[in-house]
C-alpha atoms as a PDB file:
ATOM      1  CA  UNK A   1      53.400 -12.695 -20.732  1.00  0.00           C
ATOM      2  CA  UNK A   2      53.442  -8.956 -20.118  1.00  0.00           C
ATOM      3  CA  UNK A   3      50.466  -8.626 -22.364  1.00  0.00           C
ATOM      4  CA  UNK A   4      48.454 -10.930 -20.294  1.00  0.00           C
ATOM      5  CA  UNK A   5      49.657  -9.081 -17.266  1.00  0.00           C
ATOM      6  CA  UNK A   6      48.354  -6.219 -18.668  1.00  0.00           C
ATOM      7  CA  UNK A   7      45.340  -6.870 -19.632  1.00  0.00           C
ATOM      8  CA  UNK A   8      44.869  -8.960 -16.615  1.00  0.00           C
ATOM      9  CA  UNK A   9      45.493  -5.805 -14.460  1.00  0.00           C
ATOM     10  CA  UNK A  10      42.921  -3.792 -17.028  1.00  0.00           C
ATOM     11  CA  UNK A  11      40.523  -6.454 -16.146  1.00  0.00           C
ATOM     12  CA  UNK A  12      40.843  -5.927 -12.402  1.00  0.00           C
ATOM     13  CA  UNK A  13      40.736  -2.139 -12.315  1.00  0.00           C
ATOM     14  CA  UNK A  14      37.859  -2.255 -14.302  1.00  0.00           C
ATOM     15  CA  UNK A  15      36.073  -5.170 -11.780  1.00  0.00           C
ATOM     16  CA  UNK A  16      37.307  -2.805  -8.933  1.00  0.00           C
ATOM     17  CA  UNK A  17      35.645   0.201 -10.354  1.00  0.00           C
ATOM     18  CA  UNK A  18      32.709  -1.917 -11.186  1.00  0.00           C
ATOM     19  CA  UNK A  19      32.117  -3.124  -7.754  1.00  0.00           C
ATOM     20  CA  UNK A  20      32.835   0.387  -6.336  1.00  0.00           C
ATOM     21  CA  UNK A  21      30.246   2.258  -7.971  1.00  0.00           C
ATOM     22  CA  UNK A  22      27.818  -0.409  -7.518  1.00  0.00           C
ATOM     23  CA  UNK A  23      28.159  -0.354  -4.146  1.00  0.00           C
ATOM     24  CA  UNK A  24      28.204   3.517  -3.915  1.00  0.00           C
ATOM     25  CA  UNK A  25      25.015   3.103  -5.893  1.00  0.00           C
ATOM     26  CA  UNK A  26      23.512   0.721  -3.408  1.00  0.00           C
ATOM     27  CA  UNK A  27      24.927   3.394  -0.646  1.00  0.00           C
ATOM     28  CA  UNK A  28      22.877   5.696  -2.299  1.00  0.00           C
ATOM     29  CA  UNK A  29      19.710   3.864  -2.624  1.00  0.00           C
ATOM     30  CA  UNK A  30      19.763   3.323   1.030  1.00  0.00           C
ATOM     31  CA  UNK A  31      20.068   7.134   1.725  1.00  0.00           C
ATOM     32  CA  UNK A  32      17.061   7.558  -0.350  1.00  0.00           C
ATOM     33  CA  UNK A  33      15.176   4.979   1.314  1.00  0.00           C
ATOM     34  CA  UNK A  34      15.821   6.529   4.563  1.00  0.00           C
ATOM     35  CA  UNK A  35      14.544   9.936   3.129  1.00  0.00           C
ATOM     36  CA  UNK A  36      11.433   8.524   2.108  1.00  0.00           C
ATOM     37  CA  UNK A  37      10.248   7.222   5.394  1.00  0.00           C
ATOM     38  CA  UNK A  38      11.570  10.318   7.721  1.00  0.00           C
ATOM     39  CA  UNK A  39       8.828  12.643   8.554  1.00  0.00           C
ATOM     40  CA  UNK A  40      11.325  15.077   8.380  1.00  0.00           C
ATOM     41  CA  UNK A  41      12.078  15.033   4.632  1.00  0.00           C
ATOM     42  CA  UNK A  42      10.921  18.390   3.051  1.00  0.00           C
ATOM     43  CA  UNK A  43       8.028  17.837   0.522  1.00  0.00           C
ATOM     44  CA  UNK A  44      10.071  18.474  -2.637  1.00  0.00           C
ATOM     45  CA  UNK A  45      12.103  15.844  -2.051  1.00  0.00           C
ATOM     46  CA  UNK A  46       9.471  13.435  -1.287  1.00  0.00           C
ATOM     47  CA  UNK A  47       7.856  14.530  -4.776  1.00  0.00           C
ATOM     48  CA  UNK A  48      11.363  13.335  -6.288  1.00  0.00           C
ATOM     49  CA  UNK A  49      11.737  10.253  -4.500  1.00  0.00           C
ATOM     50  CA  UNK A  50       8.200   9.225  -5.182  1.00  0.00           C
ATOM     51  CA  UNK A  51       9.003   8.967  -8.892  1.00  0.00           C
ATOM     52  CA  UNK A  52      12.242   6.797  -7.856  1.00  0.00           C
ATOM     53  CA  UNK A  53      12.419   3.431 -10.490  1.00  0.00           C
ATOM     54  CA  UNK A  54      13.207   1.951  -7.187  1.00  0.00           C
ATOM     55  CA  UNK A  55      10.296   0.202  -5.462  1.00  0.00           C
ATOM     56  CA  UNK A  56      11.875   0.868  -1.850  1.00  0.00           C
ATOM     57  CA  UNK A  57      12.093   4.017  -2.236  1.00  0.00           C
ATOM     58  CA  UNK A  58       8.297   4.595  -3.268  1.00  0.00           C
ATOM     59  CA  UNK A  59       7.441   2.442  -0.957  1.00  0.00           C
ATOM     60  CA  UNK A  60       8.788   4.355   1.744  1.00  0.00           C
ATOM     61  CA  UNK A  61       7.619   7.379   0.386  1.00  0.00           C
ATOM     62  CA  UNK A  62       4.023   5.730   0.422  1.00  0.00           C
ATOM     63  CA  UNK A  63       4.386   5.146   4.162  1.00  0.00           C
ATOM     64  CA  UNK A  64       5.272   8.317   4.750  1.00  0.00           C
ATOM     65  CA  UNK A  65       3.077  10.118   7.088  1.00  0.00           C
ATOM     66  CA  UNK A  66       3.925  13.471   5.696  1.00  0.00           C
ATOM     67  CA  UNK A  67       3.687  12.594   2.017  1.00  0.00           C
ATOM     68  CA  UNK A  68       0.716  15.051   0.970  1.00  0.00           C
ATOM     69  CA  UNK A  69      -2.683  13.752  -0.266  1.00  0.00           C
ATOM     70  CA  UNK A  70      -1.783  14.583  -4.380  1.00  0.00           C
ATOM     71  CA  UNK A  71       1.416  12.443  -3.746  1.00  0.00           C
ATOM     72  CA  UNK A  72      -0.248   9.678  -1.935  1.00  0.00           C
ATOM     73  CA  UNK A  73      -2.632   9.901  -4.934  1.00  0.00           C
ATOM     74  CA  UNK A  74      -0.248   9.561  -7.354  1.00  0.00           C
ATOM     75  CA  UNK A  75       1.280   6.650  -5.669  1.00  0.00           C
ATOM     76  CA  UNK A  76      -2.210   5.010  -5.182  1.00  0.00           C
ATOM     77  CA  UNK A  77      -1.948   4.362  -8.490  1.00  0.00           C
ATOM     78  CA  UNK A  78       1.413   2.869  -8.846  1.00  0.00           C
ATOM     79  CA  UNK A  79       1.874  -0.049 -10.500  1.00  0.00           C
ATOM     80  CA  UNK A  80       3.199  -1.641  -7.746  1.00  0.00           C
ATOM     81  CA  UNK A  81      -0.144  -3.733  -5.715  1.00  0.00           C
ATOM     82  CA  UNK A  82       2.396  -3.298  -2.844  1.00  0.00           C
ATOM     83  CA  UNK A  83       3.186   0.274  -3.105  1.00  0.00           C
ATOM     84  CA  UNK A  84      -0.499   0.550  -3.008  1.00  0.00           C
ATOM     85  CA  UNK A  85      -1.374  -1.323  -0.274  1.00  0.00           C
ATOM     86  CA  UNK A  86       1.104   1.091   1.910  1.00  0.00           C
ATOM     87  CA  UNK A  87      -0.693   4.149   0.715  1.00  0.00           C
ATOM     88  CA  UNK A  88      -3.931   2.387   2.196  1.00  0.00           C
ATOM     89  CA  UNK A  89      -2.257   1.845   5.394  1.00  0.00           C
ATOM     90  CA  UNK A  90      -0.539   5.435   5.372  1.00  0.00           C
ATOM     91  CA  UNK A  91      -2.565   7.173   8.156  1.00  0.00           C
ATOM     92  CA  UNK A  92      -2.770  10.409   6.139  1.00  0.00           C
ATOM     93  CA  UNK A  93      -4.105   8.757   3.205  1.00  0.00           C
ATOM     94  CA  UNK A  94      -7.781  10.005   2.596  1.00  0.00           C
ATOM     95  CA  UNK A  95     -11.474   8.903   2.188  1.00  0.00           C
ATOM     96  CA  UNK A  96     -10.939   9.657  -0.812  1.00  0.00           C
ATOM     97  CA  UNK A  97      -7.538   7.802  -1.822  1.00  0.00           C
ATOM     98  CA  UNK A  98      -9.745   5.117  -0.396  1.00  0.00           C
ATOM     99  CA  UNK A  99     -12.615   5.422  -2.360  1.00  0.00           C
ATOM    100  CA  UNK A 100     -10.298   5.104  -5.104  1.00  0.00           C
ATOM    101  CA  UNK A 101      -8.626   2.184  -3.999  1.00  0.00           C
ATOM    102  CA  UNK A 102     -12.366   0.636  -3.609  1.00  0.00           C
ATOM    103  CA  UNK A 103     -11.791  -0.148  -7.162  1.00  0.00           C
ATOM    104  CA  UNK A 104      -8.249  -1.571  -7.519  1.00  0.00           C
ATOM    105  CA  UNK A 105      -8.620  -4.089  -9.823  1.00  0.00           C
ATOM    106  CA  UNK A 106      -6.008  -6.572  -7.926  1.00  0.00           C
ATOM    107  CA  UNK A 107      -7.828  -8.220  -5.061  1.00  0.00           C
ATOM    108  CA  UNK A 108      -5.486  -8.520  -2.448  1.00  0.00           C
ATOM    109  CA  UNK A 109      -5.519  -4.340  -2.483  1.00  0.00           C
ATOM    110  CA  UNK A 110      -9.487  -4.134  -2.092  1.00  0.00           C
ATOM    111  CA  UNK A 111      -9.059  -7.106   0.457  1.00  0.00           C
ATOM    112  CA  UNK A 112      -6.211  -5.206   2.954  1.00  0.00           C
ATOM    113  CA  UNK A 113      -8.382  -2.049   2.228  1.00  0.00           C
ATOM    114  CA  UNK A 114     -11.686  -3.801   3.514  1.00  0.00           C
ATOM    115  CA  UNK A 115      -9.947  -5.137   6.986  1.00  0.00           C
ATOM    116  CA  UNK A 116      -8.370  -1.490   7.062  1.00  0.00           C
ATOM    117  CA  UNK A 117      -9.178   0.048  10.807  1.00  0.00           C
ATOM    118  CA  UNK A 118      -9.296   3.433   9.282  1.00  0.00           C
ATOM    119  CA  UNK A 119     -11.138   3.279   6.899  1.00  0.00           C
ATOM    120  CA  UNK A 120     -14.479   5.152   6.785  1.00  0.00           C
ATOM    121  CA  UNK A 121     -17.904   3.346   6.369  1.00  0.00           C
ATOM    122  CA  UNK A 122     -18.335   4.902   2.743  1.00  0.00           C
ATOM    123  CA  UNK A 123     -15.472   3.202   1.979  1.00  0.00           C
ATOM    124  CA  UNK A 124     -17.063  -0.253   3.229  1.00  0.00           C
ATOM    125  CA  UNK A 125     -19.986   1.066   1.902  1.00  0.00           C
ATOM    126  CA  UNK A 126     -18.444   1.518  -1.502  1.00  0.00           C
ATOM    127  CA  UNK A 127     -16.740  -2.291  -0.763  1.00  0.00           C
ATOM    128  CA  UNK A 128     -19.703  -4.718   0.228  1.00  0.00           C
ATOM    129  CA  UNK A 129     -20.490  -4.317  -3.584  1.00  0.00           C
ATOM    130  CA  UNK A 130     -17.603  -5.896  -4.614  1.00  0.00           C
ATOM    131  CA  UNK A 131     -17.648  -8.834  -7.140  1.00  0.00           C
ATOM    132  CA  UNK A 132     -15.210 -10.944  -4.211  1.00  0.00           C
ATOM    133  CA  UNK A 133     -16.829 -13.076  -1.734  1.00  0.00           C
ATOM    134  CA  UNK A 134     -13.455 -12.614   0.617  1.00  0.00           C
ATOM    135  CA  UNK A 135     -13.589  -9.095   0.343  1.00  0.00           C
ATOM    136  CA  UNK A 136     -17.048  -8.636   0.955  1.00  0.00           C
ATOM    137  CA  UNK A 137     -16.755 -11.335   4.134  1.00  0.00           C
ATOM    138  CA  UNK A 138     -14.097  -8.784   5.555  1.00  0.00           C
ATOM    139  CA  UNK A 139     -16.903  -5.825   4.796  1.00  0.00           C
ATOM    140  CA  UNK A 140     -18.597  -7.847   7.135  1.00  0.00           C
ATOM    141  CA  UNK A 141     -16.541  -8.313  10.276  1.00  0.00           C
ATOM    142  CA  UNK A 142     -15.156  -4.595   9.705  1.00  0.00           C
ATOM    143  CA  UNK A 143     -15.991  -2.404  12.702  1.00  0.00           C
ATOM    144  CA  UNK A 144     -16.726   0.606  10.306  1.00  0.00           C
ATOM    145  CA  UNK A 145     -19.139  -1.294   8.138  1.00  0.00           C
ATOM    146  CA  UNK A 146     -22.251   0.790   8.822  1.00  0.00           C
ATOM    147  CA  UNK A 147     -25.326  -1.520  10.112  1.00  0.00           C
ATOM    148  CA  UNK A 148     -27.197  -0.177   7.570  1.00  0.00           C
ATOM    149  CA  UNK A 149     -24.870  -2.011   5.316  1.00  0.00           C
ATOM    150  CA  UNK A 150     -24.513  -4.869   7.124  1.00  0.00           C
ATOM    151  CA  UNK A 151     -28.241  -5.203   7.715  1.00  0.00           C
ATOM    152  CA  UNK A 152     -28.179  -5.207   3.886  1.00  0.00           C
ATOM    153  CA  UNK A 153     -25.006  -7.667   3.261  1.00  0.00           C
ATOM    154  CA  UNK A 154     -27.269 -10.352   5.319  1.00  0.00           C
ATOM    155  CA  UNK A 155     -29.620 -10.609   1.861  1.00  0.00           C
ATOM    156  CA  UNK A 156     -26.147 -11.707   0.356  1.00  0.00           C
ATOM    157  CA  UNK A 157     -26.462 -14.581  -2.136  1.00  0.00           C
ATOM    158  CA  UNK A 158     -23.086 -15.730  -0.975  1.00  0.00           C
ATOM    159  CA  UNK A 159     -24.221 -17.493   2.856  1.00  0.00           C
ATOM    160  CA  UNK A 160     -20.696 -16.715   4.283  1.00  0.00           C
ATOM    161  CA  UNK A 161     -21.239 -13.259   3.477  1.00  0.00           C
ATOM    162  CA  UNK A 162     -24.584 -13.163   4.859  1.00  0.00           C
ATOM    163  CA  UNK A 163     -23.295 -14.997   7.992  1.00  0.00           C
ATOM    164  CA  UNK A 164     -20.561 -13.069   8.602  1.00  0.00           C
ATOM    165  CA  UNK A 165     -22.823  -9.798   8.469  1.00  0.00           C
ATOM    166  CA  UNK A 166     -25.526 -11.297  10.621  1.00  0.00           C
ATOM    167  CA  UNK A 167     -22.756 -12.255  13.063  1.00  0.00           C
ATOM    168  CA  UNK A 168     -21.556  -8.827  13.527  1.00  0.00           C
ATOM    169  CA  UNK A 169     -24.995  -7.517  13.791  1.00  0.00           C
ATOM    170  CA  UNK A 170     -25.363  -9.668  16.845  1.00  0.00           C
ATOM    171  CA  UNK A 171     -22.059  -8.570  18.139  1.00  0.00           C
ATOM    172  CA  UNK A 172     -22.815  -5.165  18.120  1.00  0.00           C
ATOM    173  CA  UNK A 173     -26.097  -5.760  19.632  1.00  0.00           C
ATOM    174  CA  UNK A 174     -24.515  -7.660  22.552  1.00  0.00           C
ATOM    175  CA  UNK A 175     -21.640  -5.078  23.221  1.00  0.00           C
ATOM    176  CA  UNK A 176     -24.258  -1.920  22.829  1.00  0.00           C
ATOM    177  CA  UNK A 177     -26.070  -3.392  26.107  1.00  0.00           C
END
């Protein structure tokens, strides 16, 4: 009986141990997190939180509007598609992060990077070449889209793309006047 007392009460302290240093663990993932995303976090750290095995964390790093260029960089080529697709929406990421992104080769990253506000109209330039219809149709109704381009995207062999481009030419016509 006072074995199985013992090692009963081994068994607990252990759990209790267990569950303590997990949760100072998740304690200190949180911290990080908040580091990441606060403007105020010195650039060293940044470097060694965007290296985290923690997606949160480089995520948050990726948002980051102080994270400089070489770091978003690095991070636009994460293997995270979602850690990605917050460096394109980063306001200090670059034309040429973007350019780079231009050839993700998941979709869904060229796709948020064609509807992208910000984004210059090299970069939609770069884009109405893709090999996606969708992403090309959102080349199309993108305000940066030069109408150069989107004179072009109306020879498309796809008619929604061609559509969509001739739509916003007429758009732009109507709200130039």
């Amino acid at each position: 009986m006072f074995y199985q007392l013992r090692i009963s009460f081994i068994g607990l302290c252990i759990a209790t141990l267990t569950a303590a240093s997990t949760f100072a663990y998740a304690e200190d993932n949180i911290d990080k997190e908040r580091a990441a995303r606060n403007p105020s976090t010195p650039e060293s750290t940044l470097r060694q939180l965007a290296v985290s095995v923690h997606h949160d964390i480089r995520q948050n790093v990726a948002r980051n509007r102080r994270a400089p260029s070489d770091l978003l960089m690095k991070l636009a080529q994460d293997p995270s598609p979602k850690i990605r697709i917050t460096v394109i929406t980063n306001t200090a990421t670059n034309e040429p992060i973007h350019l780079y992104l231009a050839d993700d080769p998941i979709e869904q990253v060229r796709s948020v990077l064609a509807r992208y506000e910000y984004c210059s109209a090299a970069v939609m330039d770069k884009l109405a070449k893709d090999k996606s219809v969708d992403v090309r149709i959102e080349v199309a109704q993108n305000w940066n889209t030069s109408l150069a381009t989107l004179q072009e995207m109306t020879k498309d062999s796809y008619t929604e793309v061609s559509q969509a481009a001739s739509r916003e030419l007429t758009k732009r016509k109507l709200e130039s006047r």
